[in-house]
N, C-alpha and C. Protein backbone atom coordinates (compact mmCIF):
# COMPACT_ATOMS: atom_id res chain seq x y z
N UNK A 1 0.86 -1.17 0.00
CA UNK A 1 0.00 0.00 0.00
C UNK A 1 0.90 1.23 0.00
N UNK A 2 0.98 2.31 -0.83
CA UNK A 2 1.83 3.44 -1.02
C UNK A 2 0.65 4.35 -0.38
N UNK A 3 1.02 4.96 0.89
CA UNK A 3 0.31 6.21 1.06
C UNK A 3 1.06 7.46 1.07
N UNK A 4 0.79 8.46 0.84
CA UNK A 4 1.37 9.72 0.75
C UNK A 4 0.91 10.92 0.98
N UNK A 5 1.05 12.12 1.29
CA UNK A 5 0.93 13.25 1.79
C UNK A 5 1.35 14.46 0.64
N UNK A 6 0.30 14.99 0.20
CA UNK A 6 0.44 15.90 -0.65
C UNK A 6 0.07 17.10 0.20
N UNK A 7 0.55 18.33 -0.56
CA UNK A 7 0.17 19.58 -0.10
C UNK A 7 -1.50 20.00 -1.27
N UNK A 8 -2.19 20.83 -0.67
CA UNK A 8 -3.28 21.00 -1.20
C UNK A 8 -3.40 22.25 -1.71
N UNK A 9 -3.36 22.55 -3.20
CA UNK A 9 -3.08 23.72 -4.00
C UNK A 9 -4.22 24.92 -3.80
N UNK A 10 -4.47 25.49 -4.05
CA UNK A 10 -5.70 26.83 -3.65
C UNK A 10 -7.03 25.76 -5.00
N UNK A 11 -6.43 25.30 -6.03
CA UNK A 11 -7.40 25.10 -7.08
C UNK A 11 -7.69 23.91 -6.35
N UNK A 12 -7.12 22.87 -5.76
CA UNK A 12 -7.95 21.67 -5.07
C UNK A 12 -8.85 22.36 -3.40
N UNK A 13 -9.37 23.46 -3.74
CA UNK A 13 -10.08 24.01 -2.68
C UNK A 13 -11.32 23.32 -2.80
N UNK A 14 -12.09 23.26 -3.77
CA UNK A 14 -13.25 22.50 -3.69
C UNK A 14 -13.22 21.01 -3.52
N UNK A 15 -12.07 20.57 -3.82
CA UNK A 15 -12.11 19.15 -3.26
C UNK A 15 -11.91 18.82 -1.56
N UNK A 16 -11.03 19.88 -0.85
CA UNK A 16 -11.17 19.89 0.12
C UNK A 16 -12.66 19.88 1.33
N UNK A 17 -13.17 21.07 0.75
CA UNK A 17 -14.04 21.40 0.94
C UNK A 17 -15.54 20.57 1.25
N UNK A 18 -15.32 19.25 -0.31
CA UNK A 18 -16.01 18.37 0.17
C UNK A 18 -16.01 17.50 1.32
N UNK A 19 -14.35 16.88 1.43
CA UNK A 19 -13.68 16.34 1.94
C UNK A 19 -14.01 16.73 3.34
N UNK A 20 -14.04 17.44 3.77
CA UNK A 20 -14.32 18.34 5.07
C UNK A 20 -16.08 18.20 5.37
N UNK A 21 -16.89 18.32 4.47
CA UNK A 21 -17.82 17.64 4.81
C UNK A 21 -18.31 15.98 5.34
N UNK A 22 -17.93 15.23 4.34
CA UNK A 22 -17.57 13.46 4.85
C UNK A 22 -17.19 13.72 6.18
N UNK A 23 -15.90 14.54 6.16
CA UNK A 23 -15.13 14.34 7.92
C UNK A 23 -16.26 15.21 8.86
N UNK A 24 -17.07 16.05 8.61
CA UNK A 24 -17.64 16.22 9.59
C UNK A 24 -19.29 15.68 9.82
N UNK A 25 -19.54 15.39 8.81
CA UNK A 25 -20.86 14.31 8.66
C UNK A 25 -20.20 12.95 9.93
N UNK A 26 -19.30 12.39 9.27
CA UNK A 26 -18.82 11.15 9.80
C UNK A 26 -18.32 11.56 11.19
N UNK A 27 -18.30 12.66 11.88
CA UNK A 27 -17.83 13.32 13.35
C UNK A 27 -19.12 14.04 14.18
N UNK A 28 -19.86 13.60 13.52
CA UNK A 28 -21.18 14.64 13.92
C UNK A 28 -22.02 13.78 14.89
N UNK A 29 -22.21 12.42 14.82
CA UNK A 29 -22.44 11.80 16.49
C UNK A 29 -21.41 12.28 17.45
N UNK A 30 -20.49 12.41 17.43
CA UNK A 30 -19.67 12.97 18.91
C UNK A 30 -19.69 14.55 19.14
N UNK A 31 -20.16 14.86 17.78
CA UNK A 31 -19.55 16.65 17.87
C UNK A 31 -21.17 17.31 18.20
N UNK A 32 -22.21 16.50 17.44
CA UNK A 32 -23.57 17.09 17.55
C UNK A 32 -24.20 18.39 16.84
N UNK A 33 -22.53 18.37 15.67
CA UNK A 33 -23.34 19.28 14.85
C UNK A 33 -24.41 19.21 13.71
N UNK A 34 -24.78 20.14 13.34
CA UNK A 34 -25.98 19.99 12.60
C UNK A 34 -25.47 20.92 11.02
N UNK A 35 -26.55 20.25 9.82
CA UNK A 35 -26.18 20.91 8.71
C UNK A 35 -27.10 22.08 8.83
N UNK A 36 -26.69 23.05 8.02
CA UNK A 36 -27.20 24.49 7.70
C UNK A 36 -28.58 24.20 7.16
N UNK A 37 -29.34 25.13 6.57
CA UNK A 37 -30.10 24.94 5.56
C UNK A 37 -30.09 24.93 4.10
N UNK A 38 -29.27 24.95 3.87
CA UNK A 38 -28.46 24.32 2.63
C UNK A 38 -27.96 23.18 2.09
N UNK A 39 -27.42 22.51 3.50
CA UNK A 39 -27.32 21.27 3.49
C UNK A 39 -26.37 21.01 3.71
N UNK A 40 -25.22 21.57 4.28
CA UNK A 40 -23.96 21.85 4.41
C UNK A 40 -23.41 22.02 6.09
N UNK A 41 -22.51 21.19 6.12
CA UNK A 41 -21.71 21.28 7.59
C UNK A 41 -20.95 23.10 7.89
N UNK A 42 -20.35 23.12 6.40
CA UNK A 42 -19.20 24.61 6.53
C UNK A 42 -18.33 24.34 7.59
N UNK A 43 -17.07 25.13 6.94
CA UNK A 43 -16.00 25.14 7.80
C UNK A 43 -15.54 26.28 8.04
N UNK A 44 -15.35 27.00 9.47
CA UNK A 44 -15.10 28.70 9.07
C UNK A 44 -14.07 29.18 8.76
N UNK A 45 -12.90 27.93 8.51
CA UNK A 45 -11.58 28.66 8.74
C UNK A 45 -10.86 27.70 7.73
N UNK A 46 -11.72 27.37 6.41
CA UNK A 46 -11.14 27.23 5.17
C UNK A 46 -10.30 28.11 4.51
N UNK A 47 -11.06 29.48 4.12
CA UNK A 47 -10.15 30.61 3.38
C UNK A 47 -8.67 30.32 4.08
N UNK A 48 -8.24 30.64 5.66
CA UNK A 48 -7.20 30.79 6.08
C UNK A 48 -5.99 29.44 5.70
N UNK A 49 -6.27 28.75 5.50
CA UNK A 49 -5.17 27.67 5.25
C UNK A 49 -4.44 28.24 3.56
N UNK A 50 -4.67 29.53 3.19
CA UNK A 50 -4.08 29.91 2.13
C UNK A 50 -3.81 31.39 2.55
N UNK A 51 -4.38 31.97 3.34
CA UNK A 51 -4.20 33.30 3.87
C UNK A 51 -3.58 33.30 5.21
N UNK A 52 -3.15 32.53 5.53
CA UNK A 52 -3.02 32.72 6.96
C UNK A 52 -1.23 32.08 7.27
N UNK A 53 -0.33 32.36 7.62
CA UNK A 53 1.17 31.73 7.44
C UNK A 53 0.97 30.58 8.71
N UNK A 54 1.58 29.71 8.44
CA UNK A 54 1.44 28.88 9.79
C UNK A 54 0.45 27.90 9.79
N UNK A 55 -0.67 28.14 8.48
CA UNK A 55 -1.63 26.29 8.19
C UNK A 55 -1.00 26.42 6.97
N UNK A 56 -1.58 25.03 7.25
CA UNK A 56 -0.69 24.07 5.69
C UNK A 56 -1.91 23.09 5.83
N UNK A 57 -2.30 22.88 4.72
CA UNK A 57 -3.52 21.48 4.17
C UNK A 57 -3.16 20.51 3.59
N UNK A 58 -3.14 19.34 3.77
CA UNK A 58 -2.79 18.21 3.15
C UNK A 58 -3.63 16.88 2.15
N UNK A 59 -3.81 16.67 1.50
CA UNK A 59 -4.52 15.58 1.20
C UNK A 59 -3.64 14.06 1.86
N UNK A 60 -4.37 12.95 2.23
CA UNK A 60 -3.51 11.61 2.27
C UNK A 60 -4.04 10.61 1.16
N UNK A 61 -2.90 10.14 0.38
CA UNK A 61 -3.39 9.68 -0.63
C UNK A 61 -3.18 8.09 -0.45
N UNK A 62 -3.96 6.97 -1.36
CA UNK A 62 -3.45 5.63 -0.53
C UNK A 62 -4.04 4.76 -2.78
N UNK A 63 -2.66 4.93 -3.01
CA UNK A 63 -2.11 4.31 -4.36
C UNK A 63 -2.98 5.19 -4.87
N UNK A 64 -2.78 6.62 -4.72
CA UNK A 64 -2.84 7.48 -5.86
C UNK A 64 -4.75 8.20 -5.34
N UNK A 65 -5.27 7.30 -4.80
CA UNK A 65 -6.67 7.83 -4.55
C UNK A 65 -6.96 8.91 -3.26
N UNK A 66 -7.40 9.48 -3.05
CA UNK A 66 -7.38 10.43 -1.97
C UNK A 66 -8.88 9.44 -1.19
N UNK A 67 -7.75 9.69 0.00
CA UNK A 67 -7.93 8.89 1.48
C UNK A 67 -8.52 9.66 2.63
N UNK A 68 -8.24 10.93 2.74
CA UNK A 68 -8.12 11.58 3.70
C UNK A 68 -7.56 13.13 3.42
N UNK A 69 -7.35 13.39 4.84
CA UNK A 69 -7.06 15.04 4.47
C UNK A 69 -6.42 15.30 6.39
N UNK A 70 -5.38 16.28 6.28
CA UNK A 70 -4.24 16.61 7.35
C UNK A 70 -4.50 18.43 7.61
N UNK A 71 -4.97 18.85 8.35
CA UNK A 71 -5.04 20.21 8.66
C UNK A 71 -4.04 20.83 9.44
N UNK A 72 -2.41 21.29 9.52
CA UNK A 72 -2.08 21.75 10.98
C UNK A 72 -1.76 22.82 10.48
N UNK A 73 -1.49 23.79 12.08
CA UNK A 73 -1.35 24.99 11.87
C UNK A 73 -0.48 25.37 12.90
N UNK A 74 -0.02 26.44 12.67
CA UNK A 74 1.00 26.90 14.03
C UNK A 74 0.39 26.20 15.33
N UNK A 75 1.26 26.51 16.56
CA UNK A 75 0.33 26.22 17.66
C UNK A 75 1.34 27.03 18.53
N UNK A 76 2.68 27.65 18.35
CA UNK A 76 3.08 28.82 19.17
C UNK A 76 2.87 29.24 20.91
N UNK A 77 1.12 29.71 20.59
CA UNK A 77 0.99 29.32 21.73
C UNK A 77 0.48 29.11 22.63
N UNK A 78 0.55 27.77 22.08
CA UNK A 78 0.89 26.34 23.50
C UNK A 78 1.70 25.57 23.48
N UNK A 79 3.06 26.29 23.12
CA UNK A 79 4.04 25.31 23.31
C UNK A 79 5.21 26.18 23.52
N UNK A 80 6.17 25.71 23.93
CA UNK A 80 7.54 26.59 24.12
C UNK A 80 8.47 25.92 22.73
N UNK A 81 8.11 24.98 22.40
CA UNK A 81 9.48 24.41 21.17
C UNK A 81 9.45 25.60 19.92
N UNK A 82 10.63 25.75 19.34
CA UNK A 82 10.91 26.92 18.15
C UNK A 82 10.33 26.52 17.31
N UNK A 83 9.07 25.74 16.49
CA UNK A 83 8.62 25.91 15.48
C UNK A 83 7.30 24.68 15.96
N UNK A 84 6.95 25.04 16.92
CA UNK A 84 5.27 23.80 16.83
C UNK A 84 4.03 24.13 16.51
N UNK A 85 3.69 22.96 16.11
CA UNK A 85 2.30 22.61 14.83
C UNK A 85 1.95 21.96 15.91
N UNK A 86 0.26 21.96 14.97
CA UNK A 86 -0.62 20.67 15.84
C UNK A 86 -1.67 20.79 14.57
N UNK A 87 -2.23 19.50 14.88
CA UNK A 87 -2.91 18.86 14.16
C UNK A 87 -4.33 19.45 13.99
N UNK A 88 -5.28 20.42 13.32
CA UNK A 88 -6.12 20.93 13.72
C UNK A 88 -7.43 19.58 13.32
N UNK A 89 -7.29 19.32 11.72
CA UNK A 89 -8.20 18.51 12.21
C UNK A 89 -7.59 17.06 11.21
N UNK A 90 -8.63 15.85 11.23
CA UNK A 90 -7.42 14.76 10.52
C UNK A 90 -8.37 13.98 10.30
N UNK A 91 -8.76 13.29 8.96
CA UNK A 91 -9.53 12.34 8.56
C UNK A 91 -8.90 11.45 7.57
N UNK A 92 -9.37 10.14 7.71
CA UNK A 92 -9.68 9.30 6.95
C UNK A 92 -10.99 8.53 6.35
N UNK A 93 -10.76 8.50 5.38
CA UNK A 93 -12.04 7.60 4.83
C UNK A 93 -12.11 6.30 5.79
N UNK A 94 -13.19 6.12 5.72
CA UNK A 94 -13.71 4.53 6.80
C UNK A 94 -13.00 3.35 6.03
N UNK A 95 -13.17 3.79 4.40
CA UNK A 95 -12.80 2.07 3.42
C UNK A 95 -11.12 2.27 3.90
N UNK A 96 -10.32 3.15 4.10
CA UNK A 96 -8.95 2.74 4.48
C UNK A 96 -8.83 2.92 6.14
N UNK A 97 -9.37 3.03 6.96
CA UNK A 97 -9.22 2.95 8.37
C UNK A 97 -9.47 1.90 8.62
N UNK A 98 -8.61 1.64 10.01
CA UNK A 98 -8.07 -0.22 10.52
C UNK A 98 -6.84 -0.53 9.43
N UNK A 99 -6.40 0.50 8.76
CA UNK A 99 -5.15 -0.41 7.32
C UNK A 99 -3.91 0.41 8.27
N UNK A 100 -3.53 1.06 8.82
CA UNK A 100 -2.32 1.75 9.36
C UNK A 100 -2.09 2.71 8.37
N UNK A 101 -2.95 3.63 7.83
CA UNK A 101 -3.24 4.88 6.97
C UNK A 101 -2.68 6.07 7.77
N UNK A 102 -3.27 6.32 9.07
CA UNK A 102 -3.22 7.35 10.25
C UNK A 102 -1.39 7.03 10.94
N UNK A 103 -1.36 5.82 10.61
CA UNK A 103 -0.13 5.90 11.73
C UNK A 103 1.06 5.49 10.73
N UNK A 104 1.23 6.00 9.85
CA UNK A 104 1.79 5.60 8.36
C UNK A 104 3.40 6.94 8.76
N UNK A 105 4.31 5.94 8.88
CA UNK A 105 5.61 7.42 9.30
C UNK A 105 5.84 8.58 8.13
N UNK A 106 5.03 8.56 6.90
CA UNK A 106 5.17 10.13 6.08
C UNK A 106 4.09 10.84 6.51
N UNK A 107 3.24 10.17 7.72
CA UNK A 107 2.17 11.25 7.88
C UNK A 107 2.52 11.90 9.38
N UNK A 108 3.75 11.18 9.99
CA UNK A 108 4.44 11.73 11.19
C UNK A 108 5.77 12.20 10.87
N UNK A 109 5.95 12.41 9.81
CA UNK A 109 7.30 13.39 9.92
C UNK A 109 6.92 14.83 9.58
C-alpha cells in the first residue's frame, strides 16, 4: 500500500471542501453538529489555510486515490518548542481505516 501526503493547491479548494464535509458528517455523532439549511456542515476557517502563514492542508493519498485530508497549523501558543504545529483537524475515509493509513511514518514526519 503506497500512502502519501500531498500539499493542497488553492485550485484543489473544492475538493477539500467536500472532503471536510464526509469528515464532519462522519464526526457529527460525537460533535452534535448539525447541517445548515443548505445542506452543508461549513468550515469557518477554510479561506485561512491559504491566507493565513502557519496552516498548511494536506490531502492523504493511498495508491494514488485520496484517502483523507491533514489540517495543521501553528500552535506557538501552547508550546515553548521553536517551530510547533498541531494537528487541527485529521480524517480518513472509513474504506482505508483499521489499514495503518493514520499511523503511516510520512504522515508523522
Amino acid at each position: 500500500m503506497d500512502i502519501c501526503v500531498e500539499a493542497i493547491l488553492y485550485e484543489q479548494k473544492s475538493v477539500l471542501i467536500q472532503m471536510l464535509e464526509l469528515y464532519q458528517y462522519d464526526f457529527s455523532e460525537f460533535s452534535d453538529d448539525d447541517i445548515n439549511e443548505y445542506g452543508y456542515f461549513g468550515y469557518a476557517h477554510i479561506d485561512d489555510y491559504w491566507n493565513e502563514e502557519g496552516r498548511h492542508p494536506f490531502f492523504i493519498r493511498v495508491n494514488g486515490k485520496l484517502a483523507g485530508l491533514v489540517l495543521v497549523r501553528s500552535c506557538c501558543e501552547h508550546n515553548t518548542l521553536p517551530n510547533p504545529h498541531c494537528i487541527a483537524e485529521f480524517f480518513v475515509m472509513k474504506k482505508y481505516r483499521q489499514k495503518g493509513v493514520g499511523t503511516c511514518p510520512k504522515l508523522l514526519a
